[in-house]
N, C-alpha and C. Protein backbone atom coordinates (compact mmCIF):
# COMPACT_ATOMS: atom_id res chain seq x y z
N UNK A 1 156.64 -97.80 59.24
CA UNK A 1 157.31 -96.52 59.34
C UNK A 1 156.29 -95.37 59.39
N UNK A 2 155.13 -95.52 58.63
CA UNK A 2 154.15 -94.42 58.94
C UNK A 2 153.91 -93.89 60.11
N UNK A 3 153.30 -95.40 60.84
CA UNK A 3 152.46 -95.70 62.12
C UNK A 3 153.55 -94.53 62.88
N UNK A 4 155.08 -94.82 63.12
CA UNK A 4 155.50 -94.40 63.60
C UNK A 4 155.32 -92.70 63.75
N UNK A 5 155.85 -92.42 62.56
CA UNK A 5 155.83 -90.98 62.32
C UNK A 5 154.19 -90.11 62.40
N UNK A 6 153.20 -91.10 61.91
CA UNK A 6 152.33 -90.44 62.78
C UNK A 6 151.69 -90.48 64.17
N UNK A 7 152.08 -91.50 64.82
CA UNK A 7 152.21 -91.53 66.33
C UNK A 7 153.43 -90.39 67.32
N UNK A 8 154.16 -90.32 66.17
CA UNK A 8 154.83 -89.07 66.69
C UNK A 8 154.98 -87.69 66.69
N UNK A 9 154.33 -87.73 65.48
CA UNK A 9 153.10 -86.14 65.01
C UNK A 9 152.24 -85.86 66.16
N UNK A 10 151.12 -87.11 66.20
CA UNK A 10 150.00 -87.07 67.27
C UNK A 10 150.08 -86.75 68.75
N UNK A 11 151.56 -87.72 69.05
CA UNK A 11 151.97 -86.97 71.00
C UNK A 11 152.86 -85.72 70.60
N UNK A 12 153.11 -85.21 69.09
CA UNK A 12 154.01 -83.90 69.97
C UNK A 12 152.57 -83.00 69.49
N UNK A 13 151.62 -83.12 68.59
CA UNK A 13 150.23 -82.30 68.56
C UNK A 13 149.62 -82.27 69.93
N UNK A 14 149.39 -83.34 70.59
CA UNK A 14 148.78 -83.34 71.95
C UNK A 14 149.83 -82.62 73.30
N UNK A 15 150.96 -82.82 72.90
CA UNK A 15 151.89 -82.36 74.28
C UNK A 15 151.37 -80.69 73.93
N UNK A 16 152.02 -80.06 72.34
CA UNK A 16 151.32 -78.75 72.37
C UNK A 16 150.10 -78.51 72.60
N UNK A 17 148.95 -79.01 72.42
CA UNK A 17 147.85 -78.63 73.11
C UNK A 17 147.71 -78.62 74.01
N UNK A 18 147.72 -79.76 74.93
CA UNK A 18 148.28 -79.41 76.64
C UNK A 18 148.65 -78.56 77.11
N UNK A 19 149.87 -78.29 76.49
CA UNK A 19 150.60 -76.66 76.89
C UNK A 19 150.51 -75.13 76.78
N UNK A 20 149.56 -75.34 75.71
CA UNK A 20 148.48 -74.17 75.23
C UNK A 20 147.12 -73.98 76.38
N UNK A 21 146.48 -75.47 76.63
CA UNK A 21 145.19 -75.29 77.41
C UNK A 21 146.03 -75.20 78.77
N UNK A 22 147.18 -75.62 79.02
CA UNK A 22 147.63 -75.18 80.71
C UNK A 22 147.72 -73.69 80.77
N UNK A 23 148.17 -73.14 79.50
CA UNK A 23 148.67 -71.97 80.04
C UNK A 23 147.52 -70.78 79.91
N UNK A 24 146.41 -71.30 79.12
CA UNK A 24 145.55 -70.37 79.44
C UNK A 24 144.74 -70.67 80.11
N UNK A 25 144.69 -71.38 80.85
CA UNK A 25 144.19 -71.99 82.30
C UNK A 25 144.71 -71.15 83.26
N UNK A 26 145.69 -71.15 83.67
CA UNK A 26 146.86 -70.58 84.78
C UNK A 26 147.05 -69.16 83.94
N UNK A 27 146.65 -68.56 83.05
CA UNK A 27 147.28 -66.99 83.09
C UNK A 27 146.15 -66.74 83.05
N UNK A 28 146.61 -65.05 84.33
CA UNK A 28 145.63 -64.34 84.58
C UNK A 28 145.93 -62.85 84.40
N UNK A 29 144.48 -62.03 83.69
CA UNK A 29 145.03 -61.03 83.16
C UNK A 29 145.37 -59.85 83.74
N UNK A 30 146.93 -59.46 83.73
CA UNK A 30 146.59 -58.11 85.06
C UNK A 30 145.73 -56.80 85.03
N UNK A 31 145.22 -56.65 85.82
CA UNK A 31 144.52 -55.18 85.68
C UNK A 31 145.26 -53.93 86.53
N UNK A 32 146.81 -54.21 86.57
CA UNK A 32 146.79 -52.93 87.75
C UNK A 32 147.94 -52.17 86.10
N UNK A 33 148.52 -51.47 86.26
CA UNK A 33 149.19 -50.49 85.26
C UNK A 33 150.88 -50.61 85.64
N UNK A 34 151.73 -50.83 84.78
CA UNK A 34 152.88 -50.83 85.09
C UNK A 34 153.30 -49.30 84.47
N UNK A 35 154.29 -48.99 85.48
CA UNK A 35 154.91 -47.77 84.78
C UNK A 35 156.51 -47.54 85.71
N UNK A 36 156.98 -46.55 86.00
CA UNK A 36 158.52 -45.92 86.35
C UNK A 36 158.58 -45.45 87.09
N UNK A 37 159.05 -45.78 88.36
CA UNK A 37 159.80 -44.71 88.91
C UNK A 37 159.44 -43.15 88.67
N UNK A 38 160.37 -42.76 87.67
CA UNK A 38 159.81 -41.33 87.33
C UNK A 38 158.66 -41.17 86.67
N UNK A 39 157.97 -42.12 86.48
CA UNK A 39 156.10 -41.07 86.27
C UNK A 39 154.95 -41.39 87.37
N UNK A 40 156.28 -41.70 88.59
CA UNK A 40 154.77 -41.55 90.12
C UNK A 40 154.63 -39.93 90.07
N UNK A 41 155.55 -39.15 90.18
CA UNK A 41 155.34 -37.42 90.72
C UNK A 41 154.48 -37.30 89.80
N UNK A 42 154.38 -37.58 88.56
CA UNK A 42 152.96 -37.37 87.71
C UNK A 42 151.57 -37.81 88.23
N UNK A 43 151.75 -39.29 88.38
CA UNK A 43 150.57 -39.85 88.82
C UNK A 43 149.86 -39.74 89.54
N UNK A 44 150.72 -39.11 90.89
CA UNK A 44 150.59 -38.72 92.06
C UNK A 44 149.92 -37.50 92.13
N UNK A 45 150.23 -36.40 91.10
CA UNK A 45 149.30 -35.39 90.68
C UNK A 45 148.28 -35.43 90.08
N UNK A 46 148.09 -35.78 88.84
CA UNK A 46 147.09 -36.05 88.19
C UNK A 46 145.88 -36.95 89.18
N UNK A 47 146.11 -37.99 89.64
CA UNK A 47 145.08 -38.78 90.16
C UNK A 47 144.81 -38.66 91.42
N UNK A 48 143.48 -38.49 91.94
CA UNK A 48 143.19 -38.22 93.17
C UNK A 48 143.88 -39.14 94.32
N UNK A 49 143.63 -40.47 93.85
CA UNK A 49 144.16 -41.29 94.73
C UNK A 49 144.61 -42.61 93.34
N UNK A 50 145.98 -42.89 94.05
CA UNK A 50 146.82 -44.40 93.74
C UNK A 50 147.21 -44.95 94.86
N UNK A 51 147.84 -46.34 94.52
CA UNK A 51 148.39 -47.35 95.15
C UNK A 51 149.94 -47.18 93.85
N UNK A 52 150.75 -46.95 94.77
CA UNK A 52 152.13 -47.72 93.72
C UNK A 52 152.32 -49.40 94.58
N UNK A 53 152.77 -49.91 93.37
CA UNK A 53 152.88 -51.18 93.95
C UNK A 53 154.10 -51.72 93.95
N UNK A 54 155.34 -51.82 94.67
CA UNK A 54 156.73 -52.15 93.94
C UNK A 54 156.80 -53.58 94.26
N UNK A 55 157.23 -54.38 93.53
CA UNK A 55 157.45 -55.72 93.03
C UNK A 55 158.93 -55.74 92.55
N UNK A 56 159.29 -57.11 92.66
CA UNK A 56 160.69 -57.26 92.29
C UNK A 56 160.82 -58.67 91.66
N UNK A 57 161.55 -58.58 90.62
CA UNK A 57 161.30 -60.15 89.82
C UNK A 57 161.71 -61.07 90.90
N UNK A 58 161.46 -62.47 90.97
CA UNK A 58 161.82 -63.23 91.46
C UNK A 58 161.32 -63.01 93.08
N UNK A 59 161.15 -62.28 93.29
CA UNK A 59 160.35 -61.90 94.75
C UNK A 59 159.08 -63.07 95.08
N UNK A 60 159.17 -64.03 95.94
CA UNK A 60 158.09 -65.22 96.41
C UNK A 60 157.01 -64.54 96.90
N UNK A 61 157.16 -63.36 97.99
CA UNK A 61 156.06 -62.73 98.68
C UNK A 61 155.27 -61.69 97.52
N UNK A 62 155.96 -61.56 96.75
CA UNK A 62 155.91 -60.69 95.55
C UNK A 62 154.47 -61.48 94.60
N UNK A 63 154.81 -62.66 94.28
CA UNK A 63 154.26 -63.48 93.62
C UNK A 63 153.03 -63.88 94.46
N UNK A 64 153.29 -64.24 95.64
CA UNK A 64 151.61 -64.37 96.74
C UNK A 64 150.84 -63.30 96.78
N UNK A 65 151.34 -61.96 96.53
CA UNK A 65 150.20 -60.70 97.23
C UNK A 65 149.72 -60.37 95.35
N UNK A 66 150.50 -60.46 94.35
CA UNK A 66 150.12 -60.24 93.28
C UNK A 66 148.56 -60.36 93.00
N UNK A 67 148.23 -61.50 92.70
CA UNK A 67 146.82 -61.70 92.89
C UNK A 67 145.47 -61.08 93.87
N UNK A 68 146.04 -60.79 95.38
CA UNK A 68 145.20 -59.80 96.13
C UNK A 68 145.00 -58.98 95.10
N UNK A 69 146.38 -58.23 95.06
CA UNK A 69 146.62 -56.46 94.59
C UNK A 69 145.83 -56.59 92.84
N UNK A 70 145.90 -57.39 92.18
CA UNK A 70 145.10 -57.83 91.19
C UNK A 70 143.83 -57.79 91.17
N UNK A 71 143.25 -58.45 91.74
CA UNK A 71 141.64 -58.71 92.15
C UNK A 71 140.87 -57.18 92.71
N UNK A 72 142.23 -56.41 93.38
CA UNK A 72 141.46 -54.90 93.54
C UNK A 72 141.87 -54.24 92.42
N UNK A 73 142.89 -54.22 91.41
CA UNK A 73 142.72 -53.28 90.52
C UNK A 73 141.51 -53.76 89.64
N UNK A 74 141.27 -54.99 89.85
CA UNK A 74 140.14 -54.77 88.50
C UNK A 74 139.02 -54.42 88.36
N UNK A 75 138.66 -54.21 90.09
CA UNK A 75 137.30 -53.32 90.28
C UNK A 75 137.56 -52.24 90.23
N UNK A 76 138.95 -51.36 90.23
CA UNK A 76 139.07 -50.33 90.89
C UNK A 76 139.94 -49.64 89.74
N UNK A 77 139.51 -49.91 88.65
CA UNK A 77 140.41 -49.20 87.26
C UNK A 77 141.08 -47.69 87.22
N UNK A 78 142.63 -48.07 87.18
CA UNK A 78 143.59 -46.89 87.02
C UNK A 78 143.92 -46.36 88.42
N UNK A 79 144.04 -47.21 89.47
CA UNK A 79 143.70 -46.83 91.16
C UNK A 79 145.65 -47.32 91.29
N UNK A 80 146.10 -48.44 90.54
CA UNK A 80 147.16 -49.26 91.04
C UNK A 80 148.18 -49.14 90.44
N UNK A 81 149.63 -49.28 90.70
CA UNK A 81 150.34 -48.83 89.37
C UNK A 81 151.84 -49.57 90.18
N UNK A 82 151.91 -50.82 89.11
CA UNK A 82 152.97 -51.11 89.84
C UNK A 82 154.51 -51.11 88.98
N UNK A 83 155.57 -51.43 89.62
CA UNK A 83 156.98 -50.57 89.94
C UNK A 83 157.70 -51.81 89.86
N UNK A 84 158.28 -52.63 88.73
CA UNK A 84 158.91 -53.57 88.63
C UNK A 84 160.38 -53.07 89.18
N UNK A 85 160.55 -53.14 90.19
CA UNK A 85 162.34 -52.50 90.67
C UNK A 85 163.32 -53.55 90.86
N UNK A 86 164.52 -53.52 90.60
CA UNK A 86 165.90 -54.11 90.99
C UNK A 86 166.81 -53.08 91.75
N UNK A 87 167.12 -53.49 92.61
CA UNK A 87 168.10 -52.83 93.95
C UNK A 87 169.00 -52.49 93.24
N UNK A 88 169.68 -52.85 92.26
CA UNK A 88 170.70 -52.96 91.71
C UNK A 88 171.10 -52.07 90.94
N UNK A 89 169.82 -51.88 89.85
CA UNK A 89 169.62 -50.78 89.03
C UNK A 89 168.79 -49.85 89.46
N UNK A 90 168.17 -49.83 90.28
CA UNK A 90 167.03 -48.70 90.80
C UNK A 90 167.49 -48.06 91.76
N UNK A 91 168.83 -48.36 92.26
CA UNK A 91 169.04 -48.27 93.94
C UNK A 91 168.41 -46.67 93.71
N UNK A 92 168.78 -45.91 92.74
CA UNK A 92 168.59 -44.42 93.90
C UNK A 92 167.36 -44.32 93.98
N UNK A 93 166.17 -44.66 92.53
CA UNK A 93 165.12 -44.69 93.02
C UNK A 93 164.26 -44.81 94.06
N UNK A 94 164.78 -46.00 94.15
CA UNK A 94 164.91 -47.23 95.20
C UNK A 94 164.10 -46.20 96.46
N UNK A 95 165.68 -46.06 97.28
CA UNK A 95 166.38 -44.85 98.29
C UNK A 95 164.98 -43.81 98.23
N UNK A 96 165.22 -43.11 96.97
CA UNK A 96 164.48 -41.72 97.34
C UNK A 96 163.03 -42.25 97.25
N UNK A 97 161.87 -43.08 97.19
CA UNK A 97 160.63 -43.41 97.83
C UNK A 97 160.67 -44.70 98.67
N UNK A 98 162.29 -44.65 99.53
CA UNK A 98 162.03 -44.74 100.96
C UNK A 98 161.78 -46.93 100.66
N UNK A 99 161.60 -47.44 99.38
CA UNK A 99 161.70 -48.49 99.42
C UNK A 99 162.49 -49.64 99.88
N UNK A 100 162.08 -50.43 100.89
CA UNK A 100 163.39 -51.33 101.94
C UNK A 100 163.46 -52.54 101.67
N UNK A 101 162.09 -52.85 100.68
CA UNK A 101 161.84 -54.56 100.17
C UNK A 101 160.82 -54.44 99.42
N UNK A 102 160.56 -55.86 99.12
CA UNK A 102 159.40 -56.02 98.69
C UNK A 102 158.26 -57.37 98.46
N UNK A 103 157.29 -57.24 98.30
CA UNK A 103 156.15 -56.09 97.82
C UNK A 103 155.97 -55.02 98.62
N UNK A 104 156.26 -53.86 98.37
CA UNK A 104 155.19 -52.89 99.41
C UNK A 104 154.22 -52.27 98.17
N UNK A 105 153.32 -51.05 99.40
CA UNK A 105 152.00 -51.04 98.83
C UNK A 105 152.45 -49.51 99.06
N UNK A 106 152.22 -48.28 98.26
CA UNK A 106 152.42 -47.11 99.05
C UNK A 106 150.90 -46.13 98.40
N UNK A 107 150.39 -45.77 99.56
CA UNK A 107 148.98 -45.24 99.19
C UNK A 107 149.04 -43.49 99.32
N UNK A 108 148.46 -42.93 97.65
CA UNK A 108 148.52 -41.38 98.00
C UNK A 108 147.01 -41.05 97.94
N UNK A 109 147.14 -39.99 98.28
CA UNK A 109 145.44 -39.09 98.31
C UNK A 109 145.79 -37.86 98.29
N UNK A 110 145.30 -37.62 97.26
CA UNK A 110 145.40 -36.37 97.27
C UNK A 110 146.97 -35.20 96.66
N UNK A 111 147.94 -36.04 96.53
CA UNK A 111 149.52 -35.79 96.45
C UNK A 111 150.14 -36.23 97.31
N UNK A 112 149.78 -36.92 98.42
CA UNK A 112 150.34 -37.27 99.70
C UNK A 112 150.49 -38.52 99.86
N UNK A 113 151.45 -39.24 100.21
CA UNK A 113 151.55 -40.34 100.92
C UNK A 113 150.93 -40.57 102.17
N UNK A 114 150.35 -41.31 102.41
CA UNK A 114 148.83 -41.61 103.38
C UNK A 114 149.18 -43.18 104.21
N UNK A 115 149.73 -43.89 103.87
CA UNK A 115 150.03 -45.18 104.44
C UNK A 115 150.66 -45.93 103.32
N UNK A 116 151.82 -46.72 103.94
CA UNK A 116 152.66 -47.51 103.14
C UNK A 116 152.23 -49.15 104.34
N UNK A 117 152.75 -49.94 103.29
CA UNK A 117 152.75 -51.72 103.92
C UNK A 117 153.99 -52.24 102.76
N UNK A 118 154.51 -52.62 103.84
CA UNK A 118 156.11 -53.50 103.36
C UNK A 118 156.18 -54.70 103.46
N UNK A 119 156.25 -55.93 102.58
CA UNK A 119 156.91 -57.03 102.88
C UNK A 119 155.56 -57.64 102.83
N UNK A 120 154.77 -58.89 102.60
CA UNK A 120 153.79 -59.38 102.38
C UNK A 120 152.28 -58.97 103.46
N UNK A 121 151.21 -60.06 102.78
CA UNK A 121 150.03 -59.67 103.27
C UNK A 121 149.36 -60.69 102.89
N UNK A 122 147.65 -60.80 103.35
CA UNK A 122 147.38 -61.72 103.51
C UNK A 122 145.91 -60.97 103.20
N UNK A 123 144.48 -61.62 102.00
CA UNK A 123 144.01 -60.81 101.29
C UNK A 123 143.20 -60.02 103.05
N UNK A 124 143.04 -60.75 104.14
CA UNK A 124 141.92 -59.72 104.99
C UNK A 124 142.84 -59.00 105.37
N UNK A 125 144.19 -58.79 105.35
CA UNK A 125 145.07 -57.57 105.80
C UNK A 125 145.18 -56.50 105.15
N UNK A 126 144.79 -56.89 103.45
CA UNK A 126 144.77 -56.08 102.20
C UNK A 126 143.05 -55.42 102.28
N UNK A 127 142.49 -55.68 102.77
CA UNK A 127 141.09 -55.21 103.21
C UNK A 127 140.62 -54.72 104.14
N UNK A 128 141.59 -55.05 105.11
CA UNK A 128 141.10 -54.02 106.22
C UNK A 128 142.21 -52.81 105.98
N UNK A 129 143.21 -52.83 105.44
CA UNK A 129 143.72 -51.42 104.95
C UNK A 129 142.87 -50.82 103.96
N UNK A 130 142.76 -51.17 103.20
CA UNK A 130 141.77 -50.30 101.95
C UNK A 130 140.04 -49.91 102.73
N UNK A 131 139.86 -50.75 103.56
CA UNK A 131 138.63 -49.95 104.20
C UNK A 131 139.43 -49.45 105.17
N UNK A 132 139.95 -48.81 105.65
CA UNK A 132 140.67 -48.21 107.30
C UNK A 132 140.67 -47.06 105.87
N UNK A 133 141.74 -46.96 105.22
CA UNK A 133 142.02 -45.72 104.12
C UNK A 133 140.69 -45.19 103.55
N UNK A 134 139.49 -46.35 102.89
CA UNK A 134 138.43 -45.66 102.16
C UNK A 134 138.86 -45.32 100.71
N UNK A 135 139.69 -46.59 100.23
CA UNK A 135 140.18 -46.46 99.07
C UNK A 135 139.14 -47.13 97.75
């Protein structure tokens, strides 16, 4: 009866370790800034230049460009700021910055909207925009 119970201690100790070393294996830490809807007109002032980034849970193309848009905020600290939205609950948001899907990318300079990209990307598409912009 021991053997048992500690053979069954030992695979559920090892299944949790497994599941501990997978997951900090596979998580990666974001560097871009989440925030609202209503604090882009801020951001948009205050900072010379951003990227808003809108994302939508469950979004597949969402989940592929993440990592691009990742890999540039972390050289590029406080540049990215992304916009967890639902159609559902955000619609007017949504509506009033013109959002039709997602991921898009919407780039300001200066207070201005400068170039937007809708709907996925591919990282040399995400690079030749940010050098075409000079971001």
């Amino acid at each position: 009866m021991k053997k048992i119970i500690i053979s069954i201690v030992v695979i559920l100790f090892t299944g949790f370790l497994g599941m501990f070393i997978y997951h900090n294996m596979t998580y990666e830490k974001t560097y871009f800034n989440y925030t609202h809807f209503k604090e882009v007109p801020k951001l948009v002032k205050k900072k010379k230049k951003i990227i808003v980034f809108a994302i939508q849970d469950g979004c597949s193309y969402c989940k592929m460009v993440e990592p691009i848009v990742n890999e540039y905020a972390k050289k590029n600290d406080s540049i990215v700021y992304a916009i967890v939205t639902n159609k559902e609950t955000d619609y007017t948001e949504a509506e009033k910055y013109k959002i039709k899907g997602t991921p898009t990318l919407i780039f300001y300079r200066n207070g201005k909207e400068i170039f937007r990209r809708e709907n996925g990307f591919t990282n040399d598409q995400f690079q030749q925009i940010i050098h075409k912009l000079d971001f």
